[in-house]
N, C-alpha and C. Protein backbone atom coordinates (compact mmCIF):
# COMPACT_ATOMS: atom_id res chain seq x y z
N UNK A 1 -11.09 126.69 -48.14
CA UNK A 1 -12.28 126.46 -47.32
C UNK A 1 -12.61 124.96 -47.31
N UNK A 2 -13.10 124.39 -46.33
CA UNK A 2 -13.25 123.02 -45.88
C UNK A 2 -14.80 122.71 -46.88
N UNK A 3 -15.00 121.40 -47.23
CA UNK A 3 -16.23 120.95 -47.79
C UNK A 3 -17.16 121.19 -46.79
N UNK A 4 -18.28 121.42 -47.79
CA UNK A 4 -19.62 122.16 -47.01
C UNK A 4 -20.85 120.86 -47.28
N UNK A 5 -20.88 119.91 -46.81
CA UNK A 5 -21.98 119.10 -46.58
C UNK A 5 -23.38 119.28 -47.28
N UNK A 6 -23.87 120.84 -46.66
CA UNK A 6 -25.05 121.47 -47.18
C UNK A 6 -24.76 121.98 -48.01
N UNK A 7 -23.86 122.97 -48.22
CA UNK A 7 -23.91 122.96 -50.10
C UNK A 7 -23.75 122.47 -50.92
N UNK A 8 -23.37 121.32 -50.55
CA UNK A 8 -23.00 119.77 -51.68
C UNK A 8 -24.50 119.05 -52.02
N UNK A 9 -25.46 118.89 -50.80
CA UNK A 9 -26.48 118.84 -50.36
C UNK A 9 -27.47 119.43 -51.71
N UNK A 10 -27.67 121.02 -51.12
CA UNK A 10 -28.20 121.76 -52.40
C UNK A 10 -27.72 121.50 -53.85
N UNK A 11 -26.33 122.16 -54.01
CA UNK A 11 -26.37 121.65 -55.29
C UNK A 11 -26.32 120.32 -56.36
N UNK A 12 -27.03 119.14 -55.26
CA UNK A 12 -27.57 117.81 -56.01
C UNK A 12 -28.78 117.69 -56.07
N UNK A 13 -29.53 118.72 -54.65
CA UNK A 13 -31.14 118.89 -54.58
C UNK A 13 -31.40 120.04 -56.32
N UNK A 14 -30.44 120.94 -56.25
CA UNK A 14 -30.82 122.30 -57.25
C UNK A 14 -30.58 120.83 -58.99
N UNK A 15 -29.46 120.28 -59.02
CA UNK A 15 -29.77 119.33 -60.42
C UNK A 15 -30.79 118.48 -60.15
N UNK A 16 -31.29 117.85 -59.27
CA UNK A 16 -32.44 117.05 -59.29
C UNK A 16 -34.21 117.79 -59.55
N UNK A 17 -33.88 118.86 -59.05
CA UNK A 17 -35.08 120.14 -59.65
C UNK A 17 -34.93 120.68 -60.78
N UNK A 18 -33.56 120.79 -61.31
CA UNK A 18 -33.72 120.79 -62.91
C UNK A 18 -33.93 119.63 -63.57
N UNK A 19 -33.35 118.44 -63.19
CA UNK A 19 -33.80 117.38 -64.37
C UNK A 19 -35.10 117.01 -63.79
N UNK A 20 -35.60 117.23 -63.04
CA UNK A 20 -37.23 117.31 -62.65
C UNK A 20 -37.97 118.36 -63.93
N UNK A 21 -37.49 118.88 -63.87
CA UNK A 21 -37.98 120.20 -65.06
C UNK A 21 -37.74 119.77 -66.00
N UNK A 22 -36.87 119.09 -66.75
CA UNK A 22 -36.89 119.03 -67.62
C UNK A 22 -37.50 117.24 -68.53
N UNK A 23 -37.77 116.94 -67.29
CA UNK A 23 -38.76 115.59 -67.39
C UNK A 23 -40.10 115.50 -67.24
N UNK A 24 -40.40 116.83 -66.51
CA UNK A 24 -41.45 117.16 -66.30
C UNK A 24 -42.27 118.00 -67.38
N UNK A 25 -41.54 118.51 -68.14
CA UNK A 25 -41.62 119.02 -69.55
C UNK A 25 -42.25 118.25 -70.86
N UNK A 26 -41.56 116.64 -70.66
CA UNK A 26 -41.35 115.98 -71.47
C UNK A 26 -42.96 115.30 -71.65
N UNK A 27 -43.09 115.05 -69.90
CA UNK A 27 -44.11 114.20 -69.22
C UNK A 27 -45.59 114.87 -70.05
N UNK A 28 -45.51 116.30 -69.74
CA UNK A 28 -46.45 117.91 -70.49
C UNK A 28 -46.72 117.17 -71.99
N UNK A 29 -45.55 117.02 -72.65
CA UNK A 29 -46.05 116.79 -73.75
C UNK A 29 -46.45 115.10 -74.24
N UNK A 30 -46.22 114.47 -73.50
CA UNK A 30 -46.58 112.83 -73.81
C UNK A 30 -48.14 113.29 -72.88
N UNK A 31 -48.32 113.66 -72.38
CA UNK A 31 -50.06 113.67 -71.60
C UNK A 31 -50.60 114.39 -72.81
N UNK A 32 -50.21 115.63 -73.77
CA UNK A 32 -50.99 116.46 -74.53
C UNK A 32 -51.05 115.45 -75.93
N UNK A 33 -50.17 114.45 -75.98
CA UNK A 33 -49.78 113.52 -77.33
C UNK A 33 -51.06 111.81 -77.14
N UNK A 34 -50.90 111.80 -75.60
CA UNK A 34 -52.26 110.87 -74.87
C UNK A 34 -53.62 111.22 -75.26
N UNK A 35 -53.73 112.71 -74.76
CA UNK A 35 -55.18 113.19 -74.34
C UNK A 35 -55.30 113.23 -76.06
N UNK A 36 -54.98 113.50 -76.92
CA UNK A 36 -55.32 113.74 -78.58
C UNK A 36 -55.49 112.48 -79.24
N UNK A 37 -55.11 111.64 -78.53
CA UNK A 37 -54.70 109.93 -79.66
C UNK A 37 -55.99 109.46 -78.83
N UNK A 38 -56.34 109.65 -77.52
CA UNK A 38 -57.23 109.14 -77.14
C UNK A 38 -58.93 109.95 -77.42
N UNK A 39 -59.07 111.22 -77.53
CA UNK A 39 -59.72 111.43 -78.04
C UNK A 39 -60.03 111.17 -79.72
N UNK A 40 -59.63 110.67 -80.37
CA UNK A 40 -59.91 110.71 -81.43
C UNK A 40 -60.18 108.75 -81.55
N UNK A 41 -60.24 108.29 -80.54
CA UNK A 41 -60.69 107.09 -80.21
C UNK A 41 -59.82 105.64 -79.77
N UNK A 42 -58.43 105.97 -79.80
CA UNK A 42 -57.33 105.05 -79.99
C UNK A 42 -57.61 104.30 -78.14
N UNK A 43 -56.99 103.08 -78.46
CA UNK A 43 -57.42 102.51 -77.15
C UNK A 43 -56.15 102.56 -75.94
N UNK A 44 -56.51 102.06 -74.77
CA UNK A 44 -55.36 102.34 -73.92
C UNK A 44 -54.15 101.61 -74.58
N UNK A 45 -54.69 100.29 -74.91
CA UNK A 45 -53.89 99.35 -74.91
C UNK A 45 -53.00 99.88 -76.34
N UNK A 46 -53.35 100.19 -77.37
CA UNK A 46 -53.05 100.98 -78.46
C UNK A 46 -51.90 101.92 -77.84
N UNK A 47 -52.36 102.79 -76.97
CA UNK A 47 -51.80 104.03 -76.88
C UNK A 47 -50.11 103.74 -76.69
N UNK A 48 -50.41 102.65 -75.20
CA UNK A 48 -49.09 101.80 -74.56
C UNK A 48 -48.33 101.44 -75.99
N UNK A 49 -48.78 100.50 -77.15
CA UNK A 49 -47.95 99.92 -77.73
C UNK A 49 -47.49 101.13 -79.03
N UNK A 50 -48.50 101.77 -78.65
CA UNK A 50 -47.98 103.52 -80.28
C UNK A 50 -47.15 103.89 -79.27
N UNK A 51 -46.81 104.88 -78.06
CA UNK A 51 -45.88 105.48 -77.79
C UNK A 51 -44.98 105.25 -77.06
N UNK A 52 -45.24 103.60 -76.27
CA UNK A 52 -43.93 103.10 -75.68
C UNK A 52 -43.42 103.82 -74.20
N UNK A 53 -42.53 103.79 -74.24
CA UNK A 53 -41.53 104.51 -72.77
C UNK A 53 -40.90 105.95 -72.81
N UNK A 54 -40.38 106.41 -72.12
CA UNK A 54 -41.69 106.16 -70.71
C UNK A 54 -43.04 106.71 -70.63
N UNK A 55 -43.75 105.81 -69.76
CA UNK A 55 -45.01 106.24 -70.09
C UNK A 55 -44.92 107.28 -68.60
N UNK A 56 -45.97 107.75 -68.84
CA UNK A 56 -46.52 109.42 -67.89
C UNK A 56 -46.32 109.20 -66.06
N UNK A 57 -46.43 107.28 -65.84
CA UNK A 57 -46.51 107.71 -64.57
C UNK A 57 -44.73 107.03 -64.32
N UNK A 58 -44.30 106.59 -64.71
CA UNK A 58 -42.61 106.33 -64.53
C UNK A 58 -42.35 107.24 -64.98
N UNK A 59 -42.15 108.64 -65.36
CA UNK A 59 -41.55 110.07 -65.20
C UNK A 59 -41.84 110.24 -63.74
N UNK A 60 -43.51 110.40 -63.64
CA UNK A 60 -43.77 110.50 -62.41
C UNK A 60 -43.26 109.89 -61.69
N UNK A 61 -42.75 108.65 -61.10
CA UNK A 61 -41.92 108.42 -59.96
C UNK A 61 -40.79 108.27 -60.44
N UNK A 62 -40.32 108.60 -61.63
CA UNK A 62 -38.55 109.16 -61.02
C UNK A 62 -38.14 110.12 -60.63
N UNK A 63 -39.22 110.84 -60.70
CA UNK A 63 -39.48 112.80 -60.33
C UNK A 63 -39.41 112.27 -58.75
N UNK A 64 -40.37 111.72 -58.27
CA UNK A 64 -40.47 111.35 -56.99
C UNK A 64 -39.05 111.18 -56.27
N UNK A 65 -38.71 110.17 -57.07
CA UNK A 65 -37.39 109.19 -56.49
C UNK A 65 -36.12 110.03 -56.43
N UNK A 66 -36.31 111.18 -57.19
CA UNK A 66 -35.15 112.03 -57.34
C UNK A 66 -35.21 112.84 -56.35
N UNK A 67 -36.40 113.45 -56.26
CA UNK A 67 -36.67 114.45 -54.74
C UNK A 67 -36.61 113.92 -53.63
N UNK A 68 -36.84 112.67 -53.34
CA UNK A 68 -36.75 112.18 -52.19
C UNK A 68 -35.72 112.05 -52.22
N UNK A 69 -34.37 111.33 -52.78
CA UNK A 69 -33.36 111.19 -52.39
C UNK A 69 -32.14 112.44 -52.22
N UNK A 70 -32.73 113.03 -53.16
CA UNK A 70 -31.64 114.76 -52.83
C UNK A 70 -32.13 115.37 -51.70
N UNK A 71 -33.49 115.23 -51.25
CA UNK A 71 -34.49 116.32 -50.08
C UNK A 71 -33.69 114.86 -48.91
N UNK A 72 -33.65 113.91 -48.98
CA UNK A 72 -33.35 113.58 -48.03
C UNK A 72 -31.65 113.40 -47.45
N UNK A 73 -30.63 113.62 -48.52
CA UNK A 73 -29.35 113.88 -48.19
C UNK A 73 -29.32 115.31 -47.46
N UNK A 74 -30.13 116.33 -48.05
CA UNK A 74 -30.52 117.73 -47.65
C UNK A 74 -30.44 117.65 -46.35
N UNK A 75 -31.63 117.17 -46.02
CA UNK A 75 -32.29 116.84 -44.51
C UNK A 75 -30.91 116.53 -43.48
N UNK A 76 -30.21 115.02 -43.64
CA UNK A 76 -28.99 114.97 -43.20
C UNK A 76 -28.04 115.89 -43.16
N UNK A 77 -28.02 116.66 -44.37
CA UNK A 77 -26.36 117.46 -44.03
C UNK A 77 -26.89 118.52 -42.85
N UNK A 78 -28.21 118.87 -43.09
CA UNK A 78 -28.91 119.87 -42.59
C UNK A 78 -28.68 119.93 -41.07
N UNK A 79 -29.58 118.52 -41.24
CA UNK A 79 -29.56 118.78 -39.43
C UNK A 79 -28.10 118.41 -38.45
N UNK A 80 -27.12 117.62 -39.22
CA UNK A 80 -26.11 117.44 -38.73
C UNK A 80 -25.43 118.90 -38.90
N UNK A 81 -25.20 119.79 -39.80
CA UNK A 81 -24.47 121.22 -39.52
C UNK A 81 -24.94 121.69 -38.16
N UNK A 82 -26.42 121.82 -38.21
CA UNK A 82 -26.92 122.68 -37.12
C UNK A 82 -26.74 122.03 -35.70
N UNK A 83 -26.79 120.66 -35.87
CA UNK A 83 -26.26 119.69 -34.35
C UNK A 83 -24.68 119.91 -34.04
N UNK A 84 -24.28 120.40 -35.20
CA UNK A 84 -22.95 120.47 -34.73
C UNK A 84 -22.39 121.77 -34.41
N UNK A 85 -23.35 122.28 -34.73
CA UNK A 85 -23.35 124.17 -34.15
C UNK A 85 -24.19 123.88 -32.91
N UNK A 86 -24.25 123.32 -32.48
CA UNK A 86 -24.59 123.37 -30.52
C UNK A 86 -26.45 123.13 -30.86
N UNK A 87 -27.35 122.65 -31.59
CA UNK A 87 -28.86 123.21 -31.57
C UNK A 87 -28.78 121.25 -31.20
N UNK A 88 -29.76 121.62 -30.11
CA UNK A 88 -30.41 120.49 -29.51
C UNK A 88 -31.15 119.68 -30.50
N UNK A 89 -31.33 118.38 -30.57
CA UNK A 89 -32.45 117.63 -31.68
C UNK A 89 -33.05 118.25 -31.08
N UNK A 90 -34.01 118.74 -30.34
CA UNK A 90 -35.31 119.17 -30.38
C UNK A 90 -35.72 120.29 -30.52
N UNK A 91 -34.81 121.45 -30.72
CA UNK A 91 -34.47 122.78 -31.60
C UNK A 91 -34.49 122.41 -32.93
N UNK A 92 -34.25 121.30 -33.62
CA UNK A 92 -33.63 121.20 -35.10
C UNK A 92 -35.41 120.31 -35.20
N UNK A 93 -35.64 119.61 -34.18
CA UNK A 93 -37.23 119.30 -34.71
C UNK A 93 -37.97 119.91 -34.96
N UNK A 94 -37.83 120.93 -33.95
CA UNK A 94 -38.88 122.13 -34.39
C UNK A 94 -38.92 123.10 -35.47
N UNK A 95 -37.51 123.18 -36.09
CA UNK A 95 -37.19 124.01 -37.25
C UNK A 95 -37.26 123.27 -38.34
N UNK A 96 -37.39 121.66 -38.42
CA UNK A 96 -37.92 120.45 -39.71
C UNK A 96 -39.19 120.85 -38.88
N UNK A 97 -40.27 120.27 -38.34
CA UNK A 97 -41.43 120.51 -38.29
C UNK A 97 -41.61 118.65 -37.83
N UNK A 98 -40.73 117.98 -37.73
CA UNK A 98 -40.81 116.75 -37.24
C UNK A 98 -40.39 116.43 -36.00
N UNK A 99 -40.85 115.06 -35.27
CA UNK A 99 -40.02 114.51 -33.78
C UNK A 99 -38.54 114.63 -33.90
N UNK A 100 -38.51 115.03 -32.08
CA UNK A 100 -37.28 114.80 -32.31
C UNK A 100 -36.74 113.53 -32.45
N UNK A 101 -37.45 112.09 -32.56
CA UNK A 101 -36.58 110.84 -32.57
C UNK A 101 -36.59 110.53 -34.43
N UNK A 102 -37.20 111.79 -34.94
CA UNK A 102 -37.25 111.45 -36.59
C UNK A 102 -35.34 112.23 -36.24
N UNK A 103 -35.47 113.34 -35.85
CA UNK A 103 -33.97 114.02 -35.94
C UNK A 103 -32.58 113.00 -35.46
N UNK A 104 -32.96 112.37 -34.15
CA UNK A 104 -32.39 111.54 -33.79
C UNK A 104 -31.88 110.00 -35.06
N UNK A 105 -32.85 110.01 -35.38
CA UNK A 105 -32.63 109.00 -36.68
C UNK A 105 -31.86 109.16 -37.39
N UNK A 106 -32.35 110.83 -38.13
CA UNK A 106 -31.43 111.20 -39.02
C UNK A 106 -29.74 111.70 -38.74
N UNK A 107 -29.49 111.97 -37.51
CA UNK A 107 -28.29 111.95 -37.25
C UNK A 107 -27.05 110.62 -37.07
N UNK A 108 -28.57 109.63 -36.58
CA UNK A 108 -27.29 108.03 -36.20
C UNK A 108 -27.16 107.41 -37.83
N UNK A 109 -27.92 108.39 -39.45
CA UNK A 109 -27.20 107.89 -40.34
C UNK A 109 -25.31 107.95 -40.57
N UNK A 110 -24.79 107.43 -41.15
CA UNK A 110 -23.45 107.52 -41.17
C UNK A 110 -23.15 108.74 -42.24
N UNK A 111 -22.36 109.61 -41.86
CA UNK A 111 -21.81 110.22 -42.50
C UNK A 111 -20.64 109.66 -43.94
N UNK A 112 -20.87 110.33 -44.96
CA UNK A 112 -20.40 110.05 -45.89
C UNK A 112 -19.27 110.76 -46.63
């Protein structure tokens, strides 16, 4: 069977939602290790130099940075399968929920 674009697609979106999970886990317990050091009076500036890296919101945007970049290879393989099964950009806009010159965009990326 020939390589599948979109399932290559998913299964880098499906590891980027697990190591999302499992950073997001991590993130759970450095906020519950924050909220306790700071209640008991410790200062921000304290907190930064007691627990170091990463701190709560750089999890938070690599969580970001990871979804965006797997949701957006997604997006590409996506709408290029279905453009190449005969669906008009403006059939495939309406099934993303975006313009069709966002679809148009995403098709004049280069294939990889």
């Amino acid at each position: 069977m020939a390589r599948d674009p979109v399932l290559d697609a998913l299964d880098d979106l499906e590891r980027s939602l697990e190591g999302n999970i499992t950073t997001s886990r991590a993130a759970i317990e450095r906020i519950g290790e924050l909220r306790d050091l700071r209640l008991t009076g410790v200062s921000y500036r304290d907190l930064a130099d007691k627990l170091g890296r990463p701190m709560v919101v750089e999890t938070i945007s690599a969580n970001i940075e990871r979804l965006r970049s797997s949701g957006a290879a997604l997006r590409r393989a996506h709408a290029r399968a279905l453009h190449d099964e005969g669906l008009t950009m403006e059939q495939i806009a309406e099934l993303f929920g975006v313009t069709r010159q966002r679809i148009s965009a995403i098709l004049r990326v280069p294939r990889t």
